[in-house]
PDB file of N, CA and C in Angstrom:
ATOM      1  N   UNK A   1      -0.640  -0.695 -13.529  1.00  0.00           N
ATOM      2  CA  UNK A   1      -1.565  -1.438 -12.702  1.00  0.00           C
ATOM      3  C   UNK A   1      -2.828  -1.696 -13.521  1.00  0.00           C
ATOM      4  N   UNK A   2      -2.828  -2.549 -13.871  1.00  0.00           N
ATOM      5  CA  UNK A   2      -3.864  -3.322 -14.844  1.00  0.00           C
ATOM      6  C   UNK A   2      -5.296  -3.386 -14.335  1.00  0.00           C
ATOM      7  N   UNK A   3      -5.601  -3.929 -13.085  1.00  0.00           N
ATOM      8  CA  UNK A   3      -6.540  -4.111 -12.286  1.00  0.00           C
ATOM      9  C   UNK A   3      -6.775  -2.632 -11.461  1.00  0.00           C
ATOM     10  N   UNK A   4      -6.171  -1.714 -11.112  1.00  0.00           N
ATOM     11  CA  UNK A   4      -7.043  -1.084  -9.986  1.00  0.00           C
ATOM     12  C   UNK A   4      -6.428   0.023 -10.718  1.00  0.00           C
ATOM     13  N   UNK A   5      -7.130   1.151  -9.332  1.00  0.00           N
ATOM     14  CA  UNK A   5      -7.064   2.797  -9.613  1.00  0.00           C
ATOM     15  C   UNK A   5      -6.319   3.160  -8.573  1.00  0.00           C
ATOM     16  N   UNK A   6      -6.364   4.747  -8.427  1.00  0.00           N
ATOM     17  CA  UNK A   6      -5.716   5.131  -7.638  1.00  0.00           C
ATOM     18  C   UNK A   6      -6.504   5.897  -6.597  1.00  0.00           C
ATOM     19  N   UNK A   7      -6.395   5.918  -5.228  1.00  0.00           N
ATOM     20  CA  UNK A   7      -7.405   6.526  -4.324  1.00  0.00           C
ATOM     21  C   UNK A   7      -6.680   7.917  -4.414  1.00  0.00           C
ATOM     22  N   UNK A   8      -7.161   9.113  -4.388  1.00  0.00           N
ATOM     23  CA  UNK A   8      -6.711  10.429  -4.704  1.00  0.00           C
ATOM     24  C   UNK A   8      -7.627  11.666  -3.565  1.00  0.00           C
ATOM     25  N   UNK A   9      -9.007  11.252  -3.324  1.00  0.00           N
ATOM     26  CA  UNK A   9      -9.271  12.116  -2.673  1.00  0.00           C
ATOM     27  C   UNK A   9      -9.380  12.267  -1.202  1.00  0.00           C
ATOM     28  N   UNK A  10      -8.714  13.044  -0.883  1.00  0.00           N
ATOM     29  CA  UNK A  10      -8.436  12.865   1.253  1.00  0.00           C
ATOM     30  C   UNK A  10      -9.740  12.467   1.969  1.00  0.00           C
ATOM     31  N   UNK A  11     -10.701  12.488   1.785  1.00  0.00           N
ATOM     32  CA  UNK A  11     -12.063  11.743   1.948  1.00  0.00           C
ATOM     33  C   UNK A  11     -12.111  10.451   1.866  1.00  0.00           C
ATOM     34  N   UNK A  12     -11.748  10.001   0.889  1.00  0.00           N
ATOM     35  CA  UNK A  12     -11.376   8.261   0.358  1.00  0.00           C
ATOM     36  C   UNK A  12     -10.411   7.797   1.362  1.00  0.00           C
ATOM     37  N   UNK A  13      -9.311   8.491   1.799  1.00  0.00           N
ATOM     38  CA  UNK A  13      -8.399   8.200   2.309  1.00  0.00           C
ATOM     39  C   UNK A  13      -8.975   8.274   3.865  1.00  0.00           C
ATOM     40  N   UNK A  14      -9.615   9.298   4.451  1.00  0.00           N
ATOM     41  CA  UNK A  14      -9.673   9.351   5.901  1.00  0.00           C
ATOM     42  C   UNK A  14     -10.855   8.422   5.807  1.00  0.00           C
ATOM     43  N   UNK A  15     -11.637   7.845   5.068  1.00  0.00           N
ATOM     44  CA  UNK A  15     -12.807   6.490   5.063  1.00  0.00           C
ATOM     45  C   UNK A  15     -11.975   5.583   5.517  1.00  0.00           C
ATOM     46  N   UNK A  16     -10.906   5.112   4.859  1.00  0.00           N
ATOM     47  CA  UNK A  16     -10.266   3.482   4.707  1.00  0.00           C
ATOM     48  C   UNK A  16      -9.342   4.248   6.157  1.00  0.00           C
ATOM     49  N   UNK A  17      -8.634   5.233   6.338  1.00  0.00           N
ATOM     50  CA  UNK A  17      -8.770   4.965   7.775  1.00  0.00           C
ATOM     51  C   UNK A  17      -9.415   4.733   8.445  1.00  0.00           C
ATOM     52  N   UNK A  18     -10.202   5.159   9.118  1.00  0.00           N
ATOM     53  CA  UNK A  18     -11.059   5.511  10.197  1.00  0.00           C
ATOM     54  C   UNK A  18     -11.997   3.446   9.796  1.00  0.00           C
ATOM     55  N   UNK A  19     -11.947   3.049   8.752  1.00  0.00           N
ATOM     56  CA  UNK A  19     -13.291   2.201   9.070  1.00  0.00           C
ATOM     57  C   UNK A  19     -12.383   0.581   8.516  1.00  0.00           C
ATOM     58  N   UNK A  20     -11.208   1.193   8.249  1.00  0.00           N
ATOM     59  CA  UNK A  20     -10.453   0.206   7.287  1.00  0.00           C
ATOM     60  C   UNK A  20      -9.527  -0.861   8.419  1.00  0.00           C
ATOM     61  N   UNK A  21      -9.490  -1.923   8.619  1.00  0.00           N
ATOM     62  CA  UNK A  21      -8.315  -2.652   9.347  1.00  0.00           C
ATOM     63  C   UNK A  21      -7.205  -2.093   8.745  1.00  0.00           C
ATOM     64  N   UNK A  22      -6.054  -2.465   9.527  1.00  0.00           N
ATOM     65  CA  UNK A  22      -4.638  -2.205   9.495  1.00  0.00           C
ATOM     66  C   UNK A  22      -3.932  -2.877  10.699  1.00  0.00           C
ATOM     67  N   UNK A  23      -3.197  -3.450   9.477  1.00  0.00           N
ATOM     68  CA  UNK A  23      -1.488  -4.155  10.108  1.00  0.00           C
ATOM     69  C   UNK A  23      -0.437  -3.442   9.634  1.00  0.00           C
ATOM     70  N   UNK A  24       0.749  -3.474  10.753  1.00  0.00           N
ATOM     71  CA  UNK A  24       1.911  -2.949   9.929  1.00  0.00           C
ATOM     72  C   UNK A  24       3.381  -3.954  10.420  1.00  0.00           C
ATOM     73  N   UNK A  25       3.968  -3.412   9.827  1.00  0.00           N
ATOM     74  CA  UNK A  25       5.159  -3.981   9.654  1.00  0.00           C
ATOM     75  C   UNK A  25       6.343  -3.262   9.999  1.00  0.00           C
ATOM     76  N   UNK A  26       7.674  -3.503  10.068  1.00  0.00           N
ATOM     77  CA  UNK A  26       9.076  -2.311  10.578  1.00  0.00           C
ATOM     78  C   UNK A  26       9.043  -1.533   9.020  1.00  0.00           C
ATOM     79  N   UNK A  27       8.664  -1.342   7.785  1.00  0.00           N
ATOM     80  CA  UNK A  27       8.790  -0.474   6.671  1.00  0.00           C
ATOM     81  C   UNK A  27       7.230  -0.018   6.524  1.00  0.00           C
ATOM     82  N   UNK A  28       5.915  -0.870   6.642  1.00  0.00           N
ATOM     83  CA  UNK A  28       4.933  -0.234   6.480  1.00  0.00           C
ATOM     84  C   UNK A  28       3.419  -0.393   6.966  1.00  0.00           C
ATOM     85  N   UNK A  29       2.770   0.108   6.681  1.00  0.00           N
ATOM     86  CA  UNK A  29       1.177   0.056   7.674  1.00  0.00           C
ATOM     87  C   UNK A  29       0.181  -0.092   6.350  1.00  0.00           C
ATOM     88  N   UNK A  30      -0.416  -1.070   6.561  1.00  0.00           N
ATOM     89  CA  UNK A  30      -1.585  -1.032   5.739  1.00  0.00           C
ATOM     90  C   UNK A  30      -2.710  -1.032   5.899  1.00  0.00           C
ATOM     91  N   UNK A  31      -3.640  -0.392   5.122  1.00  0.00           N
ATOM     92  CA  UNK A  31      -5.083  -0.380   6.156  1.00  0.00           C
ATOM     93  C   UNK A  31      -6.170  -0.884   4.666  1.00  0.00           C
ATOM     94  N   UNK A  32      -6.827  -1.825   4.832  1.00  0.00           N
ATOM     95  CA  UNK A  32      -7.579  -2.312   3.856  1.00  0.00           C
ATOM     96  C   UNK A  32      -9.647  -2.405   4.459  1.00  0.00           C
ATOM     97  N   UNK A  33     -10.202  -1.810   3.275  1.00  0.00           N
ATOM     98  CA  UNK A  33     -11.816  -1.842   3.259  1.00  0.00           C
ATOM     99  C   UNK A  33     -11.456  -2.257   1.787  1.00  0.00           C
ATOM    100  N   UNK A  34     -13.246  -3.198   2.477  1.00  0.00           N
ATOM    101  CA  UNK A  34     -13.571  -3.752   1.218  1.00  0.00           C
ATOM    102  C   UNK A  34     -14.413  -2.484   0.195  1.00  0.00           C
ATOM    103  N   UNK A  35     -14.531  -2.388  -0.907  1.00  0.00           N
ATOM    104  CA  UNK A  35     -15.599  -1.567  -1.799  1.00  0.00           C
ATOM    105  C   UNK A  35     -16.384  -2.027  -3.024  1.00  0.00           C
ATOM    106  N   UNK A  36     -16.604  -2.765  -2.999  1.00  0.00           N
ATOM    107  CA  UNK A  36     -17.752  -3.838  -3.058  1.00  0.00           C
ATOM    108  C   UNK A  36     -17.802  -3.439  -4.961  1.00  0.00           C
ATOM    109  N   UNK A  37     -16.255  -3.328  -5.712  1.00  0.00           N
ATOM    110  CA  UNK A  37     -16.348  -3.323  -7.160  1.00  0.00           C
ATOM    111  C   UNK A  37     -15.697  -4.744  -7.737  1.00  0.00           C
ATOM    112  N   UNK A  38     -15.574  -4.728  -8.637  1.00  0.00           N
ATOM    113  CA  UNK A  38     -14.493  -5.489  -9.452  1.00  0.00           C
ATOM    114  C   UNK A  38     -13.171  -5.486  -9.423  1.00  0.00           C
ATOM    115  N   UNK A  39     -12.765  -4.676  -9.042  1.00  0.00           N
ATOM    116  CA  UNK A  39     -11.010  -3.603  -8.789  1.00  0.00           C
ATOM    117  C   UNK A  39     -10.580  -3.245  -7.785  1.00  0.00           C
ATOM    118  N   UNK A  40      -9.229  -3.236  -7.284  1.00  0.00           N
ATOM    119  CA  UNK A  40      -9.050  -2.877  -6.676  1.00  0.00           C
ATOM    120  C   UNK A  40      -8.829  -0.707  -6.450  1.00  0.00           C
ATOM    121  N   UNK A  41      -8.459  -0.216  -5.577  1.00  0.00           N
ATOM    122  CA  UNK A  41      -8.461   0.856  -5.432  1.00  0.00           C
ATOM    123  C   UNK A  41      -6.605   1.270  -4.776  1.00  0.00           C
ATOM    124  N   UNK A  42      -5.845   1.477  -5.002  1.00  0.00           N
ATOM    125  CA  UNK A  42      -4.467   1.980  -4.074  1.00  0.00           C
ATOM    126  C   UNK A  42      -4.196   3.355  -4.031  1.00  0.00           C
ATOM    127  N   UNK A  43      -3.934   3.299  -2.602  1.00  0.00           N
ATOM    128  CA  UNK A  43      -3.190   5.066  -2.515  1.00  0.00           C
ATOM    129  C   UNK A  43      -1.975   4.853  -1.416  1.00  0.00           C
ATOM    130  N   UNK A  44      -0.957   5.692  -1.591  1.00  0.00           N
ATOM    131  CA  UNK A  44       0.305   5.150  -0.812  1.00  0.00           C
ATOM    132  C   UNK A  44       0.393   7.167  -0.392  1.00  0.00           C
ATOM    133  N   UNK A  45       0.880   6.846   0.542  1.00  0.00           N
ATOM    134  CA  UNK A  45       0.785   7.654   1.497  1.00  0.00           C
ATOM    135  C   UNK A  45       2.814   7.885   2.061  1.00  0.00           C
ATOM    136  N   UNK A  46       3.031   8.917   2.031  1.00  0.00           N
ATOM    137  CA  UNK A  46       4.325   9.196   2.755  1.00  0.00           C
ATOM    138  C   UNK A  46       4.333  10.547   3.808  1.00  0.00           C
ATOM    139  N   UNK A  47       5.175  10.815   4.976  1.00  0.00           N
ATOM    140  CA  UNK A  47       5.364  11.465   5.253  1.00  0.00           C
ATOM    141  C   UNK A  47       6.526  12.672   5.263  1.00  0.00           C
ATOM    142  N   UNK A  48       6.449  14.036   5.287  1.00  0.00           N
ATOM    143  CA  UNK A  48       7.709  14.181   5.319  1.00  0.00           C
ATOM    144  C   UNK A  48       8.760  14.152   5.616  1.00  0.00           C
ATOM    145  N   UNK A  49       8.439  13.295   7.169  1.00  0.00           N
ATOM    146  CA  UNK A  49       9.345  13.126   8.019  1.00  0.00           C
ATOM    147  C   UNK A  49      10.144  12.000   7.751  1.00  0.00           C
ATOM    148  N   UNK A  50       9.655  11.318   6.467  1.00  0.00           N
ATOM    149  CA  UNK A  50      10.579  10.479   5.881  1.00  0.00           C
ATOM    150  C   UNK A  50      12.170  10.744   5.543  1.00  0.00           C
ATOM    151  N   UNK A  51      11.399  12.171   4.444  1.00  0.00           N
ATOM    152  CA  UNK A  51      12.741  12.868   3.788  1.00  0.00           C
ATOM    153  C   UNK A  51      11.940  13.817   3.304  1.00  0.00           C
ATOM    154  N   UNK A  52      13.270  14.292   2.073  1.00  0.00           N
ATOM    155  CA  UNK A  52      12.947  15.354   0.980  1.00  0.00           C
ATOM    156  C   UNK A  52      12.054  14.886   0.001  1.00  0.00           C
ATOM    157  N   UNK A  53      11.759  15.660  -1.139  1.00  0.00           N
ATOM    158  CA  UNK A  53      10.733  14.704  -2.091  1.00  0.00           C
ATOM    159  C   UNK A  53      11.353  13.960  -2.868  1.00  0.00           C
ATOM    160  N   UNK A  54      12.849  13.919  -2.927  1.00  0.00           N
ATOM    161  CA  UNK A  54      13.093  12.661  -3.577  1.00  0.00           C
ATOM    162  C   UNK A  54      12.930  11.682  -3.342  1.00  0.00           C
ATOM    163  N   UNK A  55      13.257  11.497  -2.031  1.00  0.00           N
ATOM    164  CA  UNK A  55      13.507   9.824  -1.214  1.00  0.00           C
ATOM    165  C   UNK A  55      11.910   9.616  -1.344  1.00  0.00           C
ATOM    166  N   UNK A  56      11.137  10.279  -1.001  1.00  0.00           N
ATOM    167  CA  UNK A  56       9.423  10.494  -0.618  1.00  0.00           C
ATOM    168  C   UNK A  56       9.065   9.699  -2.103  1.00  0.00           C
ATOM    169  N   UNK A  57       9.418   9.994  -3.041  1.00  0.00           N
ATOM    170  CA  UNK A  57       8.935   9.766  -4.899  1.00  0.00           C
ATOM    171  C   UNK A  57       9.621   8.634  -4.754  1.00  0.00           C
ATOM    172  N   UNK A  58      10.586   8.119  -4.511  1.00  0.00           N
ATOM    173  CA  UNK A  58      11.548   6.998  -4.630  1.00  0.00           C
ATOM    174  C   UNK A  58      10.534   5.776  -3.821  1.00  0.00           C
ATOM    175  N   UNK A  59      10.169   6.432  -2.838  1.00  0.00           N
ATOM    176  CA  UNK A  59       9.911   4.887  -2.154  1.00  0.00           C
ATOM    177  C   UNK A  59       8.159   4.835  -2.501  1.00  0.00           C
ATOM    178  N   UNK A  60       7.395   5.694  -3.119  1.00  0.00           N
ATOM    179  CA  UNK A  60       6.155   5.748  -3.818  1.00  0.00           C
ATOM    180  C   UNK A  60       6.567   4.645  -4.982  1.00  0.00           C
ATOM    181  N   UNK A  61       7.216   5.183  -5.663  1.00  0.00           N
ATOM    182  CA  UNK A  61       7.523   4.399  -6.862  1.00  0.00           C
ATOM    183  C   UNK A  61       7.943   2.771  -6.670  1.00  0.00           C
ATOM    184  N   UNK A  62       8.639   2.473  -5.384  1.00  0.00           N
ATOM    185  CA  UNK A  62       9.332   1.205  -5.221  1.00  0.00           C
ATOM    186  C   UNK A  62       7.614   0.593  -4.664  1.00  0.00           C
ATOM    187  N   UNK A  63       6.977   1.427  -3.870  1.00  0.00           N
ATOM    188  CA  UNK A  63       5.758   0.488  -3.330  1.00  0.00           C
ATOM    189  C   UNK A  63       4.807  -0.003  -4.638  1.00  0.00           C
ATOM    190  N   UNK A  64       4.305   1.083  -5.449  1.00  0.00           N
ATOM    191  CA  UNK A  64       3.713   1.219  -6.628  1.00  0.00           C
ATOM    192  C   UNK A  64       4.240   0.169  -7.724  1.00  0.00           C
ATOM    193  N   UNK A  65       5.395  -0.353  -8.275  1.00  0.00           N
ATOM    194  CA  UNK A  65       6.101  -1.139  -8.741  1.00  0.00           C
ATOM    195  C   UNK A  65       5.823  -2.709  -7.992  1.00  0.00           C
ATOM    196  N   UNK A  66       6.170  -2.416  -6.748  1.00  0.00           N
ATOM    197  CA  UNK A  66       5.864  -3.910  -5.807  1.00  0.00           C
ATOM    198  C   UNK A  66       4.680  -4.351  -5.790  1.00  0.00           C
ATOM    199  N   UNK A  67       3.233  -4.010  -5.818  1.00  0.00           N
ATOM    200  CA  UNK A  67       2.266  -3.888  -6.315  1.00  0.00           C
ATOM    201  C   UNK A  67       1.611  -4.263  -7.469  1.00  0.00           C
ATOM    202  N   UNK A  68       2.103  -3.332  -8.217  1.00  0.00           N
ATOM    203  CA  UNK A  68       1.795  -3.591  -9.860  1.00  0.00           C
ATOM    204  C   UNK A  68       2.313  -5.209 -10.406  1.00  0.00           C
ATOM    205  N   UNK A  69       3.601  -5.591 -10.028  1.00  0.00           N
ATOM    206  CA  UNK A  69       4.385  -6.776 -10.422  1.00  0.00           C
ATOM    207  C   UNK A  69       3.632  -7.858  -9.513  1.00  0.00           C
ATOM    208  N   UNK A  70       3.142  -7.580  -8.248  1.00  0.00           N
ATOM    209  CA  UNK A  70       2.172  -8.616  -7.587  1.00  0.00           C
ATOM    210  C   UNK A  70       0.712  -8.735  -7.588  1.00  0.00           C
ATOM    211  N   UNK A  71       0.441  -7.803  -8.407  1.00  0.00           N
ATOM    212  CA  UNK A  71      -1.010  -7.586  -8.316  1.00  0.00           C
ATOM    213  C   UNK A  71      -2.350  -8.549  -8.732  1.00  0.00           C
ATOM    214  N   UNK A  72      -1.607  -9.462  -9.483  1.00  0.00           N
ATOM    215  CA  UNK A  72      -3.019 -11.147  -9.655  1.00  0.00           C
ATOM    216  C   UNK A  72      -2.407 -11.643  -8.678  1.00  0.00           C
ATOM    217  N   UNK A  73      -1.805 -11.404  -7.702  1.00  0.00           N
ATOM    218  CA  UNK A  73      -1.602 -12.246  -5.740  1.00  0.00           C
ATOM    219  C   UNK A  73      -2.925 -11.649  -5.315  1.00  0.00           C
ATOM    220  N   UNK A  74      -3.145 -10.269  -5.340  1.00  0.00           N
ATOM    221  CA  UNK A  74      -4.219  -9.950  -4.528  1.00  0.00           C
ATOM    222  C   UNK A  74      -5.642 -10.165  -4.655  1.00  0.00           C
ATOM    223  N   UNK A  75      -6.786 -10.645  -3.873  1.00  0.00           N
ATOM    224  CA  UNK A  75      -7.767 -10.215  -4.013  1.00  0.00           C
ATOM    225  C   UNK A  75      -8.195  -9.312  -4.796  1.00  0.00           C
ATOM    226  N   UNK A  76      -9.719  -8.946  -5.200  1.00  0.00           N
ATOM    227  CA  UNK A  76      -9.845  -7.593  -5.698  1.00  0.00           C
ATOM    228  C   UNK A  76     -11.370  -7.360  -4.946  1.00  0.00           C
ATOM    229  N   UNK A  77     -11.862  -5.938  -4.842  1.00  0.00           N
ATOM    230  CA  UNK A  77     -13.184  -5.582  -4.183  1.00  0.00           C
ATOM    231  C   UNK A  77     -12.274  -4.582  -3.344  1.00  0.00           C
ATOM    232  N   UNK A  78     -10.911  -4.223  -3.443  1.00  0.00           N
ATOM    233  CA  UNK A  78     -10.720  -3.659  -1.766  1.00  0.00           C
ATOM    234  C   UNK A  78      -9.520  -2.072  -2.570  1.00  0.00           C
ATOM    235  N   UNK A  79     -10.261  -1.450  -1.044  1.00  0.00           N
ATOM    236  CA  UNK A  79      -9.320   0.041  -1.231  1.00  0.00           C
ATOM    237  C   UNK A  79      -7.914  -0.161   0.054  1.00  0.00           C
ATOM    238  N   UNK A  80      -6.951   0.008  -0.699  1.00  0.00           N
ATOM    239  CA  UNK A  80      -6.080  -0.353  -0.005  1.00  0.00           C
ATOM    240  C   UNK A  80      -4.908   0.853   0.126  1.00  0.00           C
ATOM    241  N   UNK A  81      -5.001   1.537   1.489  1.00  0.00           N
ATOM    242  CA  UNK A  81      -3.704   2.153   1.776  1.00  0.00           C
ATOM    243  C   UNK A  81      -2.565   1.886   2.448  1.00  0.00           C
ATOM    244  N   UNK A  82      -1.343   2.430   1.832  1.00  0.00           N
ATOM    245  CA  UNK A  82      -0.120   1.902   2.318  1.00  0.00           C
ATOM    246  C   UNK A  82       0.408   3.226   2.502  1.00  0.00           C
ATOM    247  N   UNK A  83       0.829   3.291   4.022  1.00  0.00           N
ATOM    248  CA  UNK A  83       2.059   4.623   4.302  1.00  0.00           C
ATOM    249  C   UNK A  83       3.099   3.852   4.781  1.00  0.00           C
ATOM    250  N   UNK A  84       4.333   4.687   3.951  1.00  0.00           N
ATOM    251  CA  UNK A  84       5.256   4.512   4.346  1.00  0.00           C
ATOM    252  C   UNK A  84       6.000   5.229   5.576  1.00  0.00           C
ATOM    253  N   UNK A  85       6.740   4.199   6.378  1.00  0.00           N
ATOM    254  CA  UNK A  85       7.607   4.957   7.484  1.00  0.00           C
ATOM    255  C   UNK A  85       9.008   5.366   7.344  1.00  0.00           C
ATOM    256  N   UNK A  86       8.640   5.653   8.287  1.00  0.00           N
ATOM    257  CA  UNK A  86      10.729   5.914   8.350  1.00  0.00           C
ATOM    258  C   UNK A  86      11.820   5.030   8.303  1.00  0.00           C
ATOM    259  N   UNK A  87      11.587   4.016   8.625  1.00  0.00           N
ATOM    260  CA  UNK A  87      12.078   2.856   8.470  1.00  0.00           C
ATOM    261  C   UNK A  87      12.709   2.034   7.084  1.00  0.00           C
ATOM    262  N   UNK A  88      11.644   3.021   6.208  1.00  0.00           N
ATOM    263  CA  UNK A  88      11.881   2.704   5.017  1.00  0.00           C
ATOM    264  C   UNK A  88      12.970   2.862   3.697  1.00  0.00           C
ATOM    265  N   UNK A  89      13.042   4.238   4.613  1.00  0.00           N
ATOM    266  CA  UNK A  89      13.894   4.977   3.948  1.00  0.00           C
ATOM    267  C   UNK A  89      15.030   4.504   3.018  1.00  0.00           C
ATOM    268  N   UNK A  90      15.996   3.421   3.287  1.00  0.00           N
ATOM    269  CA  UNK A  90      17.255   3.498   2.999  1.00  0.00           C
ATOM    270  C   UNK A  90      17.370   2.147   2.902  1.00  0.00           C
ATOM    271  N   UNK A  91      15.742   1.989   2.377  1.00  0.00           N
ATOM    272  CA  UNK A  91      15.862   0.246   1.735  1.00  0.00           C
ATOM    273  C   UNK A  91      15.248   0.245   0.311  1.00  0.00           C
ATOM    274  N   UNK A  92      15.937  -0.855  -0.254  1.00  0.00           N
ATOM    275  CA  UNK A  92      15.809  -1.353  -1.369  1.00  0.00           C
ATOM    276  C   UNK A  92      14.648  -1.655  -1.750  1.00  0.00           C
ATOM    277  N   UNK A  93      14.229  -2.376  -3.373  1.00  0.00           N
ATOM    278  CA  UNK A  93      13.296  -3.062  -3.742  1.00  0.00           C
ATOM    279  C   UNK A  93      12.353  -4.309  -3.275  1.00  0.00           C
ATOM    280  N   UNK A  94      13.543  -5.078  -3.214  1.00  0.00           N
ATOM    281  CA  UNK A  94      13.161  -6.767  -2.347  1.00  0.00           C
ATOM    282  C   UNK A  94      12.908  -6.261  -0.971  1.00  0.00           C
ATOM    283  N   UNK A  95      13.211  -5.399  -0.159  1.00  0.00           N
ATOM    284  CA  UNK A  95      12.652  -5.376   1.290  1.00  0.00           C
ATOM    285  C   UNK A  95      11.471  -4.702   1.019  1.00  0.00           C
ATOM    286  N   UNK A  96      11.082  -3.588   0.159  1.00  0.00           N
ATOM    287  CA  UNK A  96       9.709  -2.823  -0.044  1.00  0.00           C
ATOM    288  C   UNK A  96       9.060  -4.505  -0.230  1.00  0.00           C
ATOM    289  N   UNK A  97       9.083  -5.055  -1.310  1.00  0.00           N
ATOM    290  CA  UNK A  97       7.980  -5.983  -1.867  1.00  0.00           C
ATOM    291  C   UNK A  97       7.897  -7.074  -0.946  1.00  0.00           C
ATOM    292  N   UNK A  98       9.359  -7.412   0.533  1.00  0.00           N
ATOM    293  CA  UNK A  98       9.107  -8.370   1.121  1.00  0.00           C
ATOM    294  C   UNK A  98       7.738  -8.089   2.174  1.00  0.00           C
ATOM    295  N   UNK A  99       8.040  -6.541   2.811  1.00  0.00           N
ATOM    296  CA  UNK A  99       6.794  -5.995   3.569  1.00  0.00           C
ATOM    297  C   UNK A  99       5.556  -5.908   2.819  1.00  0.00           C
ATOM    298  N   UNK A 100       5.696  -5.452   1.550  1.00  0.00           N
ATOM    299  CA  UNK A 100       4.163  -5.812   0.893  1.00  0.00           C
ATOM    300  C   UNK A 100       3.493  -6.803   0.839  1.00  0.00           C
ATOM    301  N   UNK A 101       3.814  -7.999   0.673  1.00  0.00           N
ATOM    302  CA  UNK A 101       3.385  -9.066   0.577  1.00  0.00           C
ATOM    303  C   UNK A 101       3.207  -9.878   2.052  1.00  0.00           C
ATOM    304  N   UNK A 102       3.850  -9.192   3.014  1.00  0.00           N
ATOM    305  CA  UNK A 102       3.839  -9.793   4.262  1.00  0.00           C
ATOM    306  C   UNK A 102       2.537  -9.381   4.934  1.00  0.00           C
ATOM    307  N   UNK A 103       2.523  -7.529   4.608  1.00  0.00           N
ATOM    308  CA  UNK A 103       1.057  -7.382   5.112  1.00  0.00           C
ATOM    309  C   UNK A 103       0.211  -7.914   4.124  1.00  0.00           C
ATOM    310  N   UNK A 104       0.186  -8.227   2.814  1.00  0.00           N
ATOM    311  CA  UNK A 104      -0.881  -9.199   2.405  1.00  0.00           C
ATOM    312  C   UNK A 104      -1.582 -10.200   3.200  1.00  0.00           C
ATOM    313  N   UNK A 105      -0.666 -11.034   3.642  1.00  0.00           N
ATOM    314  CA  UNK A 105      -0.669 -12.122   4.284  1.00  0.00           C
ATOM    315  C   UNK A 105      -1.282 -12.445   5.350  1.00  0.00           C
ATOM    316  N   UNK A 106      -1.173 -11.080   6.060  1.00  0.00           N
ATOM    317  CA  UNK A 106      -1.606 -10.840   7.621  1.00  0.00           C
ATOM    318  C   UNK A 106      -2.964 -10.243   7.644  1.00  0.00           C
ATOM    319  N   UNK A 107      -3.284  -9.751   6.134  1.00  0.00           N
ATOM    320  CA  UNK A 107      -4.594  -9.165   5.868  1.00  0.00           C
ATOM    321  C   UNK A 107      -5.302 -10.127   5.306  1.00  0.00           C
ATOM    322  N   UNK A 108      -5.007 -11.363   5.064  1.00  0.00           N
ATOM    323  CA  UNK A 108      -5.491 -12.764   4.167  1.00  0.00           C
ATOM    324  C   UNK A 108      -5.874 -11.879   2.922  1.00  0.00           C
ATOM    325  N   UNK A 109      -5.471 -11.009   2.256  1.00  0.00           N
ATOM    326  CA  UNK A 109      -5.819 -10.643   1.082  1.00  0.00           C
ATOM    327  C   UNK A 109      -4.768 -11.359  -0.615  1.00  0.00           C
ATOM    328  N   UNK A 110      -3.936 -11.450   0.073  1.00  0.00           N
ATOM    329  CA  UNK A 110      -3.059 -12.634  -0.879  1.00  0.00           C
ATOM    330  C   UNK A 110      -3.403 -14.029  -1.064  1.00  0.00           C
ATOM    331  N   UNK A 111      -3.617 -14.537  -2.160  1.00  0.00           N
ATOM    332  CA  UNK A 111      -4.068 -15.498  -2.858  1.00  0.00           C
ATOM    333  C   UNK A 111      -2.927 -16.355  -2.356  1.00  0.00           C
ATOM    334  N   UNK A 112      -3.148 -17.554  -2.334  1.00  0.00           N
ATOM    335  CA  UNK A 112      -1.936 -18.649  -1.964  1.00  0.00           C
ATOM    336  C   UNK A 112      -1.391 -19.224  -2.993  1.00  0.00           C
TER     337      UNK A 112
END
């Protein structure tokens, strides 16, 4: 990821909740604040009730990848979290990156 960082501290994270919009989708929820840099900021979020930590690392990696490969689509200035659901579980690449880009869309944060 060329452009942004990674949000890491549970503080950062309960901010862009609590103050951040969010849309979601049947694979995922996104919640976006602006932070007023040059860059963007991402943190992806899973539960365990997904799975074990494989599937959990698997679908980090498929969001993180979907992202990285779309990432001059997005805006930049914004901290952006993505949790994944359950829903997610036992899908592929192209459905991760179709929901990514869908909540882009719905967040007007995707470039046209």
């Amino acid at each position: 990821m060329k452009f942004s960082e990674s949000v890491k501290k549970n503080k950062d994270f309960q901010l862009i909740y609590k103050k951040g919009s969010s849309y979601a989708n049947k694979h995922l929820v996104m919640y976006v604040l602006e932070n007023h840099t040059e860059g963007n900021r991402i943190g992806i979020s899973v539960s365990k009730k997904v799975g074990n930590s494989v599937v959990r690392h698997r679908l980090t990696r498929l969001v993180r990848e979907s992202y990285r490969l779309n990432e001059e689509k997005f805006q930049t200035g914004l901290d952006i979290v993505i949790v994944i659901r359950v829903a997610a579980r036992e899908k592929g690449f192209s459905e991760i990156q179709g929901s990514l880009l869908h909540l882009g869309k719905i967040h007007n944060i995707v470039k046209r």
